[in-house]
C-alpha atoms as a PDB file:
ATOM      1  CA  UNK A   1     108.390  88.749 121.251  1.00  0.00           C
ATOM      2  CA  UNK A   2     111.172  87.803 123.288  1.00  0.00           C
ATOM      3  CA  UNK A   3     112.031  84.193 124.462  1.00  0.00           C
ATOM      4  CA  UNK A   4     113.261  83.498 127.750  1.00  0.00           C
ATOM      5  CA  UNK A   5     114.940  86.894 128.177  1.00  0.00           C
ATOM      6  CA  UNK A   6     115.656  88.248 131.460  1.00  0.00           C
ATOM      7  CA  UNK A   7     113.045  91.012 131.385  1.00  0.00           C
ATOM      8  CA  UNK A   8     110.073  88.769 130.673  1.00  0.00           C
ATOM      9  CA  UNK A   9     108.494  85.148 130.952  1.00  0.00           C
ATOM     10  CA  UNK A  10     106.808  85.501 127.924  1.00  0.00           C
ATOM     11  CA  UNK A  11     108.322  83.552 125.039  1.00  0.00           C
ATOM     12  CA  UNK A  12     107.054  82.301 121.711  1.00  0.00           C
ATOM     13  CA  UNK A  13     105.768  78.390 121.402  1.00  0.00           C
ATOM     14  CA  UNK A  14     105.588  76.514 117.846  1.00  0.00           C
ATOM     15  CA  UNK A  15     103.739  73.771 117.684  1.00  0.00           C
ATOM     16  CA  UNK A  16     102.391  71.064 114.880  1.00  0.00           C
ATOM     17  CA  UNK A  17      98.819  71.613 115.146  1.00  0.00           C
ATOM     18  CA  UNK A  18      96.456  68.168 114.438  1.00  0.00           C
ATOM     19  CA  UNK A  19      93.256  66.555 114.812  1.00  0.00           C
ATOM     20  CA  UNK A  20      92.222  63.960 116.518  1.00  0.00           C
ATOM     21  CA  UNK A  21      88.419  63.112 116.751  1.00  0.00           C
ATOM     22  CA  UNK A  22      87.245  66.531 116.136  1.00  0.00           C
ATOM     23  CA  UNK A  23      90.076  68.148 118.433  1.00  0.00           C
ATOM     24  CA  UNK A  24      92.918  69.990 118.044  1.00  0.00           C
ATOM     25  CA  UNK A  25      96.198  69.040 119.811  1.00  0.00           C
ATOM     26  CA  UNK A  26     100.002  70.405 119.498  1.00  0.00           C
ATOM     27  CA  UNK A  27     103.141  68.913 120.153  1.00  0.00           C
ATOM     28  CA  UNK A  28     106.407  71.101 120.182  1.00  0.00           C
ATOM     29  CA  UNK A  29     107.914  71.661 116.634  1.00  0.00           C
ATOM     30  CA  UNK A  30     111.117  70.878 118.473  1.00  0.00           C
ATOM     31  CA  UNK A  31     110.523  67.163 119.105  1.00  0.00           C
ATOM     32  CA  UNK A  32     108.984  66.543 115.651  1.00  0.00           C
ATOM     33  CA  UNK A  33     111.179  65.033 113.205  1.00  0.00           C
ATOM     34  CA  UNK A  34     109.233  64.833 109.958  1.00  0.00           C
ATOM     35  CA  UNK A  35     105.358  64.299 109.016  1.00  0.00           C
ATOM     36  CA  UNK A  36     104.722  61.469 106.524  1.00  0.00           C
ATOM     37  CA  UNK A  37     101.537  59.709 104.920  1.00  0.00           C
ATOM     38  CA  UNK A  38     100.297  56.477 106.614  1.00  0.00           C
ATOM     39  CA  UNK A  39     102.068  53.432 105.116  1.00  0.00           C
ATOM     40  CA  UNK A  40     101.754  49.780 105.408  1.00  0.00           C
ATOM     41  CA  UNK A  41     102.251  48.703 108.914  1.00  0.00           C
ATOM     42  CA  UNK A  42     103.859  45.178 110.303  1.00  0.00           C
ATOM     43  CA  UNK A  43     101.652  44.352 113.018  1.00  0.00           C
ATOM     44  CA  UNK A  44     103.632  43.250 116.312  1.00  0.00           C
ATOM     45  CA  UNK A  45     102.545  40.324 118.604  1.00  0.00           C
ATOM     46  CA  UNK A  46     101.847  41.177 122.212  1.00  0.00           C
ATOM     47  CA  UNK A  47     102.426  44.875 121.493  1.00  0.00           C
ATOM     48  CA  UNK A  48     100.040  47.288 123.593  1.00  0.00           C
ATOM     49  CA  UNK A  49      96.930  47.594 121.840  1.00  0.00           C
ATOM     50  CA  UNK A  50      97.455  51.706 121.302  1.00  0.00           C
ATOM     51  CA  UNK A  51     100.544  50.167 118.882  1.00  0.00           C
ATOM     52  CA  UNK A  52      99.515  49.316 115.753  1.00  0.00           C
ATOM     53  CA  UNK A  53     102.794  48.151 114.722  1.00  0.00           C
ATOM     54  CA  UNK A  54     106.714  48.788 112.944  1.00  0.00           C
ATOM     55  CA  UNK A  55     107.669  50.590 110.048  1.00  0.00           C
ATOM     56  CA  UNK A  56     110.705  50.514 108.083  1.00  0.00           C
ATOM     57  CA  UNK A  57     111.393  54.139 107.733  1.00  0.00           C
ATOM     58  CA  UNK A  58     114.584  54.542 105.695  1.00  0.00           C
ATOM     59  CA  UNK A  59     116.005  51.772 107.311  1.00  0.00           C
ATOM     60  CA  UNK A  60     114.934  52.524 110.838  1.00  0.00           C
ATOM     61  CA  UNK A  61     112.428  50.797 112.538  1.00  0.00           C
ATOM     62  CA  UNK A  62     109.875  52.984 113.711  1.00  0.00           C
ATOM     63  CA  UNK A  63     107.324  51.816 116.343  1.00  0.00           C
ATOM     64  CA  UNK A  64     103.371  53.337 115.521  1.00  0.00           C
ATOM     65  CA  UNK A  65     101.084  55.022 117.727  1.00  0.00           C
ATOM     66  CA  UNK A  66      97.750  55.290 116.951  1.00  0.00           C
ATOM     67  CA  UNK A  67      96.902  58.328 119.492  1.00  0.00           C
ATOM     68  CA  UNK A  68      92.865  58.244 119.737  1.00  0.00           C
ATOM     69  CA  UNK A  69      93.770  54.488 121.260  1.00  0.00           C
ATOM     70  CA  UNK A  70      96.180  55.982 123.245  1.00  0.00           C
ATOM     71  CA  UNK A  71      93.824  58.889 124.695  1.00  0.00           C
ATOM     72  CA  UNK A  72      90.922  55.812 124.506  1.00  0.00           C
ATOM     73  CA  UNK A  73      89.312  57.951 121.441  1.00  0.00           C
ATOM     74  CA  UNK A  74      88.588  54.990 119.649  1.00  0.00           C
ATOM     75  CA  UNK A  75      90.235  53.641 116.630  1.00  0.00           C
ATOM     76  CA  UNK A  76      91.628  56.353 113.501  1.00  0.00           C
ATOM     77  CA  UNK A  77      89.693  55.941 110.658  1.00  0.00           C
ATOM     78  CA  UNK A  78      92.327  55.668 107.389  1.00  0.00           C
ATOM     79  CA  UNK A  79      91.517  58.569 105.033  1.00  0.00           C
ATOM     80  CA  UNK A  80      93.630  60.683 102.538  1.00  0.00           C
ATOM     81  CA  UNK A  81      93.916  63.421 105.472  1.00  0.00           C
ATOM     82  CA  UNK A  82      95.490  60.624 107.730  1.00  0.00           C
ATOM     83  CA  UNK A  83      99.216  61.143 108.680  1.00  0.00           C
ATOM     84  CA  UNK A  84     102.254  60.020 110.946  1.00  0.00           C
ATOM     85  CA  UNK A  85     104.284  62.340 112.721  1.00  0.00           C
ATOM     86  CA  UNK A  86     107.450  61.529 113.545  1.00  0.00           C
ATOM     87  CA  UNK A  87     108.882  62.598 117.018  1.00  0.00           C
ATOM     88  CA  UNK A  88     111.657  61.823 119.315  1.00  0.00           C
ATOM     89  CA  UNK A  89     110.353  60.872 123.015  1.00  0.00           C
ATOM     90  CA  UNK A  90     112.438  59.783 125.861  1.00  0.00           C
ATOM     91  CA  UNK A  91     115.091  58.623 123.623  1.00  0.00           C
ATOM     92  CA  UNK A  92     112.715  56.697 121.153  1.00  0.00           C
ATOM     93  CA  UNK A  93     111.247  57.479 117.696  1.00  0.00           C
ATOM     94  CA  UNK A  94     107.958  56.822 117.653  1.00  0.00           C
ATOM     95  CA  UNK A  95     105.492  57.110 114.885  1.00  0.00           C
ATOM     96  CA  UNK A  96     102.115  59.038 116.123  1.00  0.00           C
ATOM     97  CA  UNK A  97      98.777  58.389 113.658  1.00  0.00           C
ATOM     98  CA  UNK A  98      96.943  61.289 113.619  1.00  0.00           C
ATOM     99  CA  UNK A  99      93.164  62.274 111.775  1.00  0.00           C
ATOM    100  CA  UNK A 100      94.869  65.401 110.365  1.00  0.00           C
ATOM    101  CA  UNK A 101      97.675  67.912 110.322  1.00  0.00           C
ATOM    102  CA  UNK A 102      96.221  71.336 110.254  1.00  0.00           C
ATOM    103  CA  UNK A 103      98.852  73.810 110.627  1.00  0.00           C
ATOM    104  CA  UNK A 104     102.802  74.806 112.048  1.00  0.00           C
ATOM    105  CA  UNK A 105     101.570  77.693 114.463  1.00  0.00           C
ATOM    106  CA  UNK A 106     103.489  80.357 116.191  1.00  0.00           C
ATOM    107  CA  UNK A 107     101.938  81.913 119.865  1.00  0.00           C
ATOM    108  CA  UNK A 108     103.046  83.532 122.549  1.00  0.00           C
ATOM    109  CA  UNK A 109     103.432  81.622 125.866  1.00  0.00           C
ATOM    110  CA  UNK A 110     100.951  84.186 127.569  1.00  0.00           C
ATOM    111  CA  UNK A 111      98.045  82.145 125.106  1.00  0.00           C
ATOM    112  CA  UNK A 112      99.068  78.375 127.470  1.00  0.00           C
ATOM    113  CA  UNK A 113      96.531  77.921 130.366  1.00  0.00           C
ATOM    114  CA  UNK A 114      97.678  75.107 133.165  1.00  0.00           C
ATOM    115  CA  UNK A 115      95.190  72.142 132.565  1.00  0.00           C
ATOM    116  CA  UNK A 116      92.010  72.971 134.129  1.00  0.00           C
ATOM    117  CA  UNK A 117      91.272  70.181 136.684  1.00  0.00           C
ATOM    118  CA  UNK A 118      88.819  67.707 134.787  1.00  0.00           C
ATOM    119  CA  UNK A 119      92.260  67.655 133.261  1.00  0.00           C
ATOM    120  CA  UNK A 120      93.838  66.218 136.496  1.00  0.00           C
ATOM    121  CA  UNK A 121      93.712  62.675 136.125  1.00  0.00           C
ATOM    122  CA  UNK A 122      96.496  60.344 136.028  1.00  0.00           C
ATOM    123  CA  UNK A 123      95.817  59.577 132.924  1.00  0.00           C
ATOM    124  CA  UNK A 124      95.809  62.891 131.509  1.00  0.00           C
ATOM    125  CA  UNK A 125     100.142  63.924 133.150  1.00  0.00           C
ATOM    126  CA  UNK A 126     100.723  64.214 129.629  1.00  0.00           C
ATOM    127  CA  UNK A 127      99.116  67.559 129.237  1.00  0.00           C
ATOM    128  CA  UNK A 128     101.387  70.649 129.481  1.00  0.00           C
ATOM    129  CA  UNK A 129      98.105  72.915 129.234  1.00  0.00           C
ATOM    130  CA  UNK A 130      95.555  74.255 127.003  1.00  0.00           C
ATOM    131  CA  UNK A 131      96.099  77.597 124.130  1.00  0.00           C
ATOM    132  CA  UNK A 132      93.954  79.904 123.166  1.00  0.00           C
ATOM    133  CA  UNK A 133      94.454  80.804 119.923  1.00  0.00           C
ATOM    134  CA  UNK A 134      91.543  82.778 118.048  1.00  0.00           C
ATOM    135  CA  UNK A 135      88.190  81.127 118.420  1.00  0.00           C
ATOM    136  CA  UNK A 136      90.485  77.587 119.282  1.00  0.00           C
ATOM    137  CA  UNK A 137      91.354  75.828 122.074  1.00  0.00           C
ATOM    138  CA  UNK A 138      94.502  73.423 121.352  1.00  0.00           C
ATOM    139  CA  UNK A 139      95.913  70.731 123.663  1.00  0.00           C
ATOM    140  CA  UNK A 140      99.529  70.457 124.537  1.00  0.00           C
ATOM    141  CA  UNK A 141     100.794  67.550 124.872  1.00  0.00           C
ATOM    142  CA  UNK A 142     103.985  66.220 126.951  1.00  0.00           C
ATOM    143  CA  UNK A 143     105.316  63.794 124.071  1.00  0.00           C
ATOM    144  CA  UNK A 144     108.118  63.065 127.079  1.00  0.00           C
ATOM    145  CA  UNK A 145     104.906  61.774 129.250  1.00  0.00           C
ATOM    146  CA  UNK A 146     102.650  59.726 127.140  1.00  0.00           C
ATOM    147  CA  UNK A 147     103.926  56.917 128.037  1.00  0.00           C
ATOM    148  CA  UNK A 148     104.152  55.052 131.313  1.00  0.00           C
ATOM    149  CA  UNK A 149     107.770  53.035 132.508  1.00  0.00           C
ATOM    150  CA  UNK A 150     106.728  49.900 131.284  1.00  0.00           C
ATOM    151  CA  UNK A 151     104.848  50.941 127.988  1.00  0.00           C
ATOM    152  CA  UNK A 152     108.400  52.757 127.362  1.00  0.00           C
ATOM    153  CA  UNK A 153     110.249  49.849 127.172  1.00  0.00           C
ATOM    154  CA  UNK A 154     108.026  47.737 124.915  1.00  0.00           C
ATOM    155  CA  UNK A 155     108.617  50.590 122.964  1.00  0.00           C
ATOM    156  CA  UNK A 156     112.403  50.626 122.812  1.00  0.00           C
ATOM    157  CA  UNK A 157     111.904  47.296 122.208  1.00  0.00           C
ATOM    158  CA  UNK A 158     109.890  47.594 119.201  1.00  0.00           C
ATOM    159  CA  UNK A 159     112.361  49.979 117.829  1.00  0.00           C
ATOM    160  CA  UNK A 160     115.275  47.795 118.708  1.00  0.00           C
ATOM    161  CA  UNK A 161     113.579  45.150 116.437  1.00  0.00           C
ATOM    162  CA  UNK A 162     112.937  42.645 119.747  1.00  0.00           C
END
């Protein structure tokens, strides 16, 4: 498979693969810095309600997303399965609670669909499009777009320790 060669458009895309409510969504391998288990979390006054708080992550402070808030999936339930994953967005680390981690997985760009237009709300710009991979359908999201101008700067905030 070739990637961004002259001769083609076709390129391969990795992704982390997880779950979220009985969904599967990927983010880029590239912007992912680690996967860890959930941990005890310092809640944060007046944070937006989708953050459930800081972490001290080898000395960093790491602001946490709980993602079904975000996407208004309701709240995560905790279980052994539970994880953070750890990705660089607009400058910020930022700590994303997922239901699951299922899988690294390699595809060919010719498997990503544009959203299809239920897709086209405003709240839904974070969406780079939809794969078809074997019987699956997996969501890609735009870690760069999850989060509006002013819920970026709480954010940097959070990590800043403010």
């Amino acid at each position: 498979m070739e990637k961004n060669s002259l001769t083609s458009d076709v390129y391969e895309i990795q992704l982390v693969v997880f779950k979220l409510a009985n969904e599967f969504y990927g983010i880029e391998i590239s912007s992912v810095q680690e996967i860890i288990k959930i941990q005890d979390i310092t809640r944060v006054p007046k944070a937006p309600a989708f953050v459930e708080g800081v972490i001290n992550l080898r000395g960093k402070i790491v602001p946490i997303i709980d993602l079904r808030k975000r996407f208004e999936l309701g709240q995560t339930e905790r279980t052994k399965d539970t994880r953070v994953i750890v990705v660089e967005t607009s400058g910020n680390i930022v700590g994303f609670i997922v239901d699951l981690v299922t899988e690294i997985l390699r595809f060919s760009s010719d498997s990503l669909e544009p959203p299809p237009p239920i897709f086209s709300g405003i709240d839904a710009e974070y969406i780079k499009g939809v794969a078809k991979v074997d019987e699956r359908l997996i969501v890609l999201l735009d870690i760069n777009l999850i989060f509006k101008g002013e819920e970026e700067e709480s954010l940097k905030m959070l990590e800043a320790g403010k």
